[in-house]
PDB file of N, CA and C in Angstrom:
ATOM      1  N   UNK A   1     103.906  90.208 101.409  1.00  0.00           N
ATOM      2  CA  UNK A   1     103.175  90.033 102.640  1.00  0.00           C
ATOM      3  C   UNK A   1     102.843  88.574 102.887  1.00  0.00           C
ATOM      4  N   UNK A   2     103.363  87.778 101.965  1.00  0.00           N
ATOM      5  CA  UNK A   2     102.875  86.333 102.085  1.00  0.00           C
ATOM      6  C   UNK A   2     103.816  85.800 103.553  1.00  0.00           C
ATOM      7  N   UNK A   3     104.908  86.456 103.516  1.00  0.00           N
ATOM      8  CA  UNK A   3     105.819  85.802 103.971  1.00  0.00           C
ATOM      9  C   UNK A   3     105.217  86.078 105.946  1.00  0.00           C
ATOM     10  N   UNK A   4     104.826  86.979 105.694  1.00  0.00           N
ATOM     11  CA  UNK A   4     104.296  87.105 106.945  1.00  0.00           C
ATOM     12  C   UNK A   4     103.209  87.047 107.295  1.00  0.00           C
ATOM     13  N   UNK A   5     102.397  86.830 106.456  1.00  0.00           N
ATOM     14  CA  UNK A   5     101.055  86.111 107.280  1.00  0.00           C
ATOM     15  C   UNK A   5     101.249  84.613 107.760  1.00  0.00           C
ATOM     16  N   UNK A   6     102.208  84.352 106.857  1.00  0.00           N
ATOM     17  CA  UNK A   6     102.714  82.555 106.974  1.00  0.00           C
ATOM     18  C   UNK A   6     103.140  82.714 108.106  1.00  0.00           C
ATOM     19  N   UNK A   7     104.394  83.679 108.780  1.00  0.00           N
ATOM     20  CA  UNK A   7     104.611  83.782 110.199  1.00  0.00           C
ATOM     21  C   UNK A   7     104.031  83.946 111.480  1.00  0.00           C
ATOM     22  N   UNK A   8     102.711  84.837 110.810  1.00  0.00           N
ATOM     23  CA  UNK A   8     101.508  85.009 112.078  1.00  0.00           C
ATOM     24  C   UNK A   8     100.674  83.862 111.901  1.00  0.00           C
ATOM     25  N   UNK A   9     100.077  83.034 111.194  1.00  0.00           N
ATOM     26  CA  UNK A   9      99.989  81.992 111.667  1.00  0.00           C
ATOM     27  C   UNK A   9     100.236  80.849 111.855  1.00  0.00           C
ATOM     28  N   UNK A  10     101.639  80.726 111.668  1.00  0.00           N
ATOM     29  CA  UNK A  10     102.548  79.316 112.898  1.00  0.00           C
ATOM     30  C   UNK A  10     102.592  79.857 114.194  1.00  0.00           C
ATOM     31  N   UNK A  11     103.174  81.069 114.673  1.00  0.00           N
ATOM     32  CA  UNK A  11     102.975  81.880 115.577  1.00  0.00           C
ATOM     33  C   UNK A  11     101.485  81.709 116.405  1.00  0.00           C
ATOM     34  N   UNK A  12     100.621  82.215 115.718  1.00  0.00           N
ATOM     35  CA  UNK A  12      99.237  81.870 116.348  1.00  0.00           C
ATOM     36  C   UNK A  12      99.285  80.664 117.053  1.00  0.00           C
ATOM     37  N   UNK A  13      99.292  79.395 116.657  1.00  0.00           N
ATOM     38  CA  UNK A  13      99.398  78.396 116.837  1.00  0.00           C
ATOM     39  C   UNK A  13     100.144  77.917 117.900  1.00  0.00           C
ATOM     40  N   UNK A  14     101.384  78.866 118.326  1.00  0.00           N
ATOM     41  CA  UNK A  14     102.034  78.324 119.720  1.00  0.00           C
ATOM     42  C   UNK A  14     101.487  79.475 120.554  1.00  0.00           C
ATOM     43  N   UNK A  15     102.630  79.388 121.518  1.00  0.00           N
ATOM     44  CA  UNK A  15     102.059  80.496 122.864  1.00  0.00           C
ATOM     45  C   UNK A  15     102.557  82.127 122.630  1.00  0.00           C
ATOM     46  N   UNK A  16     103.556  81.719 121.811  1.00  0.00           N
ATOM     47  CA  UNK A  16     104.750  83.357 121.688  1.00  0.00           C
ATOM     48  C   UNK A  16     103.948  84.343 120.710  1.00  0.00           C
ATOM     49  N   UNK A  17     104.140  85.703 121.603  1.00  0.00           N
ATOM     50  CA  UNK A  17     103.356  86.295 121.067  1.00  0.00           C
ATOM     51  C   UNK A  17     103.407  86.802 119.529  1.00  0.00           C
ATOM     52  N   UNK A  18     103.152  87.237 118.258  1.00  0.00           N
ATOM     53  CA  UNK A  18     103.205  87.891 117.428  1.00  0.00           C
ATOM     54  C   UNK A  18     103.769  88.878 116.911  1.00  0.00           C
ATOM     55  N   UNK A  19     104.886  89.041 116.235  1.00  0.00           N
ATOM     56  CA  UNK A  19     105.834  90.530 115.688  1.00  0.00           C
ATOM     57  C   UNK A  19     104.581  90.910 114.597  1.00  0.00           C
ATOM     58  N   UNK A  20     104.371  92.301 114.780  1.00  0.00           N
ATOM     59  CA  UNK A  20     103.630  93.087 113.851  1.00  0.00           C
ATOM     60  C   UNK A  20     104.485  94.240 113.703  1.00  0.00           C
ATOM     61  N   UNK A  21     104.940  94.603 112.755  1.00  0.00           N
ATOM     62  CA  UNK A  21     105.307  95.994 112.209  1.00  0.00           C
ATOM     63  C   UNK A  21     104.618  97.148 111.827  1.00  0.00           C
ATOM     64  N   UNK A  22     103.942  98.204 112.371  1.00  0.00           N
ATOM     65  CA  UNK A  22     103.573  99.182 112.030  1.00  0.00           C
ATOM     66  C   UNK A  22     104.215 100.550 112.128  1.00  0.00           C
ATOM     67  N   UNK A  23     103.381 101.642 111.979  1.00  0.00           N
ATOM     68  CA  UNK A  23     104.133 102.607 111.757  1.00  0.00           C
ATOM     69  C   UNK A  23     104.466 103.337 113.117  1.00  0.00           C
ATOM     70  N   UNK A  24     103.891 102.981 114.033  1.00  0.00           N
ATOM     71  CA  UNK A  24     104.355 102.941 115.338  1.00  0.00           C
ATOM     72  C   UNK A  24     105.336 102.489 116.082  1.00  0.00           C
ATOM     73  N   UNK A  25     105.906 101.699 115.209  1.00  0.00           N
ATOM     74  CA  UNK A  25     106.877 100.473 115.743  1.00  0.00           C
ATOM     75  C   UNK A  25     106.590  99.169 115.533  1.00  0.00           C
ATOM     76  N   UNK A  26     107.687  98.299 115.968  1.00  0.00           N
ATOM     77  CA  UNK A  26     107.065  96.653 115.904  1.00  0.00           C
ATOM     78  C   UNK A  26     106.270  96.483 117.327  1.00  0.00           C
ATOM     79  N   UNK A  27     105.288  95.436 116.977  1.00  0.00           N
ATOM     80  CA  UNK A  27     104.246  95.301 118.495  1.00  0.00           C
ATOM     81  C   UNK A  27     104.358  93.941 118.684  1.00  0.00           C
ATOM     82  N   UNK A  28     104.569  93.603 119.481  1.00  0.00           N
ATOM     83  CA  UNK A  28     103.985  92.207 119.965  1.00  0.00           C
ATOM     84  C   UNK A  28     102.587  91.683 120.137  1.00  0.00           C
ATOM     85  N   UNK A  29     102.049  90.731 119.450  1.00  0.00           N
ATOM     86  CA  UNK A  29     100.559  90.490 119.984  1.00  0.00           C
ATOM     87  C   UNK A  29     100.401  88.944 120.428  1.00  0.00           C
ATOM     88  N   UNK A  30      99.936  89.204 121.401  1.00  0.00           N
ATOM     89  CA  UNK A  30      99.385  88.070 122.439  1.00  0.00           C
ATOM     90  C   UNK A  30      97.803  87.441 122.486  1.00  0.00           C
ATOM     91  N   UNK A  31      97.386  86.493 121.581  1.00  0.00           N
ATOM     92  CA  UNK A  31      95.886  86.272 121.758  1.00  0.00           C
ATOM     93  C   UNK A  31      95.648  85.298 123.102  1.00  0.00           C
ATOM     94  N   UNK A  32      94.360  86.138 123.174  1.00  0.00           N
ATOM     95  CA  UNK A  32      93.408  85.266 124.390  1.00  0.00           C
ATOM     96  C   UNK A  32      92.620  84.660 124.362  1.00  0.00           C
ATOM     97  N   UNK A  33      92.488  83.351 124.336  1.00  0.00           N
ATOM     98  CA  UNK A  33      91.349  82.479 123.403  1.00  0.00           C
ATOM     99  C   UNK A  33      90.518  82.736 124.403  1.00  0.00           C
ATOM    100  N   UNK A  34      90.365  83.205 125.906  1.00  0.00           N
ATOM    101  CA  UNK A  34      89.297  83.218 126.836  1.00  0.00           C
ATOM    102  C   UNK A  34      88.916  84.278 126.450  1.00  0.00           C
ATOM    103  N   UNK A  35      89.405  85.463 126.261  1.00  0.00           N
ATOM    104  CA  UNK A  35      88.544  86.577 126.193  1.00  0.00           C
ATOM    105  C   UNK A  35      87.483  87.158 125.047  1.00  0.00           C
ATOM    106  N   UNK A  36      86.697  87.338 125.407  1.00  0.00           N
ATOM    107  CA  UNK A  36      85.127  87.670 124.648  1.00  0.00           C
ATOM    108  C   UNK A  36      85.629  88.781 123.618  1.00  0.00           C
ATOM    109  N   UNK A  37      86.205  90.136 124.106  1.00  0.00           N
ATOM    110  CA  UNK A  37      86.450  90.825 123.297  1.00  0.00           C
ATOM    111  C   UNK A  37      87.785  91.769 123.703  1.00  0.00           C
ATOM    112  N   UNK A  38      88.422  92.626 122.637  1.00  0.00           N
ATOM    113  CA  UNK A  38      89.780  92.856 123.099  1.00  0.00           C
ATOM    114  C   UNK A  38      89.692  94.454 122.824  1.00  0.00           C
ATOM    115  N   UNK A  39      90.606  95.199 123.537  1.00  0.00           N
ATOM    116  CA  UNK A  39      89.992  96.442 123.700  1.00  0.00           C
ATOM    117  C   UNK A  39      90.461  97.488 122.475  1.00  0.00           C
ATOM    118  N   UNK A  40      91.466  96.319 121.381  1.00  0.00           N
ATOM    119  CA  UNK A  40      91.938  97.670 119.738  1.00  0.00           C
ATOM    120  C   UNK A  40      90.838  96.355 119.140  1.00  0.00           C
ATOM    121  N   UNK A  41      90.537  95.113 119.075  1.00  0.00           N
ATOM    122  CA  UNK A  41      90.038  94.247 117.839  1.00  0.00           C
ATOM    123  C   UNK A  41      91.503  93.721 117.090  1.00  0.00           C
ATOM    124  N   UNK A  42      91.321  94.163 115.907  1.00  0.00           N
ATOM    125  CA  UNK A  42      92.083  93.986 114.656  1.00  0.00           C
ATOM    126  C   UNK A  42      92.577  95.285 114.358  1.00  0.00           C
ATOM    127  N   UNK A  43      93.144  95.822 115.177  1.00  0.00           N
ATOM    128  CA  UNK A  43      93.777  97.505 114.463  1.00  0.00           C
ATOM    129  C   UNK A  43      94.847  97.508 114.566  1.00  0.00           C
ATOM    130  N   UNK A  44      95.691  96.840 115.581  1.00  0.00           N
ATOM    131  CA  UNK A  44      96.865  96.264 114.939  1.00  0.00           C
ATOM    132  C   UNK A  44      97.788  95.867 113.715  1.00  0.00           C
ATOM    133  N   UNK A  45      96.653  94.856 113.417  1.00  0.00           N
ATOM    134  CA  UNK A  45      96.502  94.093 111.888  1.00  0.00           C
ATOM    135  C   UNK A  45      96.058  95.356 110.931  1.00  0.00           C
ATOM    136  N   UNK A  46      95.501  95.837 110.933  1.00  0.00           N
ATOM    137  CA  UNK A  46      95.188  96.904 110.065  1.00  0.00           C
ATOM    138  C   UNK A  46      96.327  98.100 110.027  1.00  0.00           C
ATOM    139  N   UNK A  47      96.472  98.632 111.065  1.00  0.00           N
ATOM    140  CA  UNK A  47      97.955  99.578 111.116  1.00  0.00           C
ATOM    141  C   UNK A  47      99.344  98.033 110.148  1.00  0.00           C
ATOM    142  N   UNK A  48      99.501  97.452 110.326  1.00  0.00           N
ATOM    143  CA  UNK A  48     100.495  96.856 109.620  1.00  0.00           C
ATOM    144  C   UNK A  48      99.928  96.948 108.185  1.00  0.00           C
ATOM    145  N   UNK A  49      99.110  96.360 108.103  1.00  0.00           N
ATOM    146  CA  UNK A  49      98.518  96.497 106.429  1.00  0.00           C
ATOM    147  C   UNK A  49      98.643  98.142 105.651  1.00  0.00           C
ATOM    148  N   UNK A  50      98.158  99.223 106.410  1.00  0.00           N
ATOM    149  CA  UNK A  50      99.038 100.878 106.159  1.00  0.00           C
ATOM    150  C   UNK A  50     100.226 100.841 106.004  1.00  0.00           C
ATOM    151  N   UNK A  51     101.301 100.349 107.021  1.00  0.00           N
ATOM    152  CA  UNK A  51     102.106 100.360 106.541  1.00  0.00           C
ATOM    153  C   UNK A  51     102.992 100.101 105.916  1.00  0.00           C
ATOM    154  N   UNK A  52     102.460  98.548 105.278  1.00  0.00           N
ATOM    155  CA  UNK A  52     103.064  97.436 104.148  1.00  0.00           C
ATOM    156  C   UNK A  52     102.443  97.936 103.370  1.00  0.00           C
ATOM    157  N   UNK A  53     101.721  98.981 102.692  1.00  0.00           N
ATOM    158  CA  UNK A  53     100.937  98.988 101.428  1.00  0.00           C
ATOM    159  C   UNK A  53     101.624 100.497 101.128  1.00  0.00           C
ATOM    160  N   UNK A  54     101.832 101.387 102.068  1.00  0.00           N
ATOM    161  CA  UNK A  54     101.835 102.962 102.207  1.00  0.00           C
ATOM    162  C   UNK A  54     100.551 103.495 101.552  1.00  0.00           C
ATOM    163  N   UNK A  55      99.776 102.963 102.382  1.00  0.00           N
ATOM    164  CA  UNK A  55      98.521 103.871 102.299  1.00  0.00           C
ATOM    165  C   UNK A  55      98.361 105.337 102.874  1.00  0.00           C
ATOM    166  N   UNK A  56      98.776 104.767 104.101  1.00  0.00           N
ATOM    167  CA  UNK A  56      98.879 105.814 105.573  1.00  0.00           C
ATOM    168  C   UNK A  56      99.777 107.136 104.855  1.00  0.00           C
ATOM    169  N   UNK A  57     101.131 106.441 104.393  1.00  0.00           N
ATOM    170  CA  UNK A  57     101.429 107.182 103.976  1.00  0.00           C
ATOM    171  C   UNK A  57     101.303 108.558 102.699  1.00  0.00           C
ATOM    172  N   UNK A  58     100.881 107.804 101.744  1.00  0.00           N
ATOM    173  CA  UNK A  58     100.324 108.440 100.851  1.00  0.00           C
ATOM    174  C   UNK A  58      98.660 109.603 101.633  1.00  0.00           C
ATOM    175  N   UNK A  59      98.293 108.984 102.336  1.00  0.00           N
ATOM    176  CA  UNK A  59      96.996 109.556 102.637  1.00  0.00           C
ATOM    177  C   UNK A  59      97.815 111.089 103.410  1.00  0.00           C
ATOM    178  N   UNK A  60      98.561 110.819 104.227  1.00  0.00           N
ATOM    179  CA  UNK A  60      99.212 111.772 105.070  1.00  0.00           C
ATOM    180  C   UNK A  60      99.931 112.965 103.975  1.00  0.00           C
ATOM    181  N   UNK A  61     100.672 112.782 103.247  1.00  0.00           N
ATOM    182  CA  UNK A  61     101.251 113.446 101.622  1.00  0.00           C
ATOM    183  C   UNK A  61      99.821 114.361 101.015  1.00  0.00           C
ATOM    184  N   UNK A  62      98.579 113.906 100.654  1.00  0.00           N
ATOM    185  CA  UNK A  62      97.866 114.277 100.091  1.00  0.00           C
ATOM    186  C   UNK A  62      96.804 114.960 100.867  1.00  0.00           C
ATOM    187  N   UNK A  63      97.310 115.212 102.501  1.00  0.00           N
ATOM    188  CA  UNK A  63      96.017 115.865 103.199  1.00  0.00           C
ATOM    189  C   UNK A  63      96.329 117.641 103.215  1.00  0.00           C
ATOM    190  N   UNK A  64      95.324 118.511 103.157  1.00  0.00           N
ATOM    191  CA  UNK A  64      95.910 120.008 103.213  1.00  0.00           C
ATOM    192  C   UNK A  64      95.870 120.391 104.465  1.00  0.00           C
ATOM    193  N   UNK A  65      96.304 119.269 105.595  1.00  0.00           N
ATOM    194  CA  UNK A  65      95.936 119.712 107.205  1.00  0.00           C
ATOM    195  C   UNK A  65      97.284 120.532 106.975  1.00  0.00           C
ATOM    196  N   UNK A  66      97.521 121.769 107.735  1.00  0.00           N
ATOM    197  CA  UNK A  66      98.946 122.756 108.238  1.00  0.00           C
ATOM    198  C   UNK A  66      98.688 123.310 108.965  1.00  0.00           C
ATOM    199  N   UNK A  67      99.725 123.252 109.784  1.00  0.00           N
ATOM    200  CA  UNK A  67      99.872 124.026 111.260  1.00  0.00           C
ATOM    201  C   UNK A  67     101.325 124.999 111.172  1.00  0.00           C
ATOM    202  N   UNK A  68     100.755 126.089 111.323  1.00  0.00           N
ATOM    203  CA  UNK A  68     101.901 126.937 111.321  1.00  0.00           C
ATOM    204  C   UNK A  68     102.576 127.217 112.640  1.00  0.00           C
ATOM    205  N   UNK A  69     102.225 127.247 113.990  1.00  0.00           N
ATOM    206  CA  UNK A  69     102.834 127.333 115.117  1.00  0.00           C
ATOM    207  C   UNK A  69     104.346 126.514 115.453  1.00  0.00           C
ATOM    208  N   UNK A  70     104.817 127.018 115.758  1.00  0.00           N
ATOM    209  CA  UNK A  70     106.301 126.547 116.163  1.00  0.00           C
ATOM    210  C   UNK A  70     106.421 125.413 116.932  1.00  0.00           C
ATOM    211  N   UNK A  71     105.814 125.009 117.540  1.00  0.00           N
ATOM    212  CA  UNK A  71     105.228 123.594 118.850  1.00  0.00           C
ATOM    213  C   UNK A  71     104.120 123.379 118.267  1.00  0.00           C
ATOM    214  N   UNK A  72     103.801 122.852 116.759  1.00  0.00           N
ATOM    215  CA  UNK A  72     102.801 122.617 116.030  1.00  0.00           C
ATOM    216  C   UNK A  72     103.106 121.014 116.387  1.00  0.00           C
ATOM    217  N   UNK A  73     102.310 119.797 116.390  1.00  0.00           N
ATOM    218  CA  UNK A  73     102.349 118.711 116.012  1.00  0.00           C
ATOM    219  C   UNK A  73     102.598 118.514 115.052  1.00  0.00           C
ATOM    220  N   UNK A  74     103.192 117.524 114.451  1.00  0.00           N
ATOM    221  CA  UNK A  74     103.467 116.850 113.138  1.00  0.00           C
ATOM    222  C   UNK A  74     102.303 116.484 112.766  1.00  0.00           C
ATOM    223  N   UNK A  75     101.850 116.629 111.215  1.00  0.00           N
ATOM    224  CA  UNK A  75     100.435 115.905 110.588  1.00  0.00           C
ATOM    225  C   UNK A  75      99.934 115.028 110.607  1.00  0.00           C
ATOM    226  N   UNK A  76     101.390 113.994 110.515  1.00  0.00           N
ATOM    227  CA  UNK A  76     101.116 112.790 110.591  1.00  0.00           C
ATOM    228  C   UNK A  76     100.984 111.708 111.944  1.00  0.00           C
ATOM    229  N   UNK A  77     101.476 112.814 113.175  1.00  0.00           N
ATOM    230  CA  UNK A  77     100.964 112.191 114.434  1.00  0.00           C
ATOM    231  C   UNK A  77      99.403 112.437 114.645  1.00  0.00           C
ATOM    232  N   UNK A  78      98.850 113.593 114.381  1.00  0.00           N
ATOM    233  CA  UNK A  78      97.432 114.259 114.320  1.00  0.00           C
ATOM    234  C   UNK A  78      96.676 113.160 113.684  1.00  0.00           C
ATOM    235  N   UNK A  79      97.226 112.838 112.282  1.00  0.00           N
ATOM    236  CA  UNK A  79      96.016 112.468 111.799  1.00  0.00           C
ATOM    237  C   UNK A  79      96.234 111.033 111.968  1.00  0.00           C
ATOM    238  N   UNK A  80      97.214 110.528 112.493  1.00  0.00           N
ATOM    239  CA  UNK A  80      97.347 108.955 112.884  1.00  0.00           C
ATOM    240  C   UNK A  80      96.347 109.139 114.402  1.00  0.00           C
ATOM    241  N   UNK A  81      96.290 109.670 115.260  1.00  0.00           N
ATOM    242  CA  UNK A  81      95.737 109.790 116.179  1.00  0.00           C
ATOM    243  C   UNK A  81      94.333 109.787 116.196  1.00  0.00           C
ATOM    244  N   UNK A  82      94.413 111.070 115.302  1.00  0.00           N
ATOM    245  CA  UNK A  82      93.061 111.241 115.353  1.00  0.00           C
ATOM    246  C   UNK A  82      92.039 110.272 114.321  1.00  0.00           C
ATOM    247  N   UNK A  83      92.730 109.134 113.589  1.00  0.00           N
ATOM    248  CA  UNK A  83      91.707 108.211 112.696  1.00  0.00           C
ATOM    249  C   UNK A  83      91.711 106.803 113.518  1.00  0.00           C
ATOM    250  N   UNK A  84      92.942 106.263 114.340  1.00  0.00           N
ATOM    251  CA  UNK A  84      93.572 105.014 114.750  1.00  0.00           C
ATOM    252  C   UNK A  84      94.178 104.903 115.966  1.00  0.00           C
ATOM    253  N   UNK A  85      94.372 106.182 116.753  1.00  0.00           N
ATOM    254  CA  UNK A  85      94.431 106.277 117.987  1.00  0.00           C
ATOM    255  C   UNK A  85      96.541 105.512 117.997  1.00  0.00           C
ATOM    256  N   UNK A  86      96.675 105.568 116.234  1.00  0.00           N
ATOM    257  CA  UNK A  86      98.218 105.222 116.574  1.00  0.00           C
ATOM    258  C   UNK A  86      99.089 106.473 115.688  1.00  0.00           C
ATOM    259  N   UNK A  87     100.247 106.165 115.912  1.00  0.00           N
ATOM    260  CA  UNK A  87     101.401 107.678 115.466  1.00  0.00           C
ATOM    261  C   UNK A  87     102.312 106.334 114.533  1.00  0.00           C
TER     262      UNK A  87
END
């Protein structure tokens, strides 16, 4: 992970926005030095850290959530949702 914090902040430093990898996908992030406050914070940064560590993952493996219905959601969209508001 060294290698990419070194990238987010040279990155920071110019205008182009930020590659973050999470388990959602890669995101782009764009800071606003004007704005007071931003409407995720740092959850971005935190969803990448889940999924460079496999926390998320492991946590998702070890939960006894089950849905037996046929058009059941997946567990791991549920419980990404329902802790982080990400899949």
């Amino acid at each position: 992970m060294g290698e990419a914090k070194a990238r987010r902040m040279a990155t920071a430093k110019s205008s182009e926005p930020m590659v973050v990898d999470t388990m959602g996908g890669r995101l782009h992030v764009s800071w606003d030095d004007g704005a007071q406050a931003t409407p995720n914070g740092q959850l971005v940064f935190f969803a990448e850290f889940l999924n460079a560590t496999g926390v998320f993952d492991q946590w998702v493996e070890s939960c006894p959530l089950e849905y037996k219905s046929g058009n059941a959601p997946d567990k791991r969209d549920v419980l990404g949702t329902d802790r982080f508001g990400i899949c």
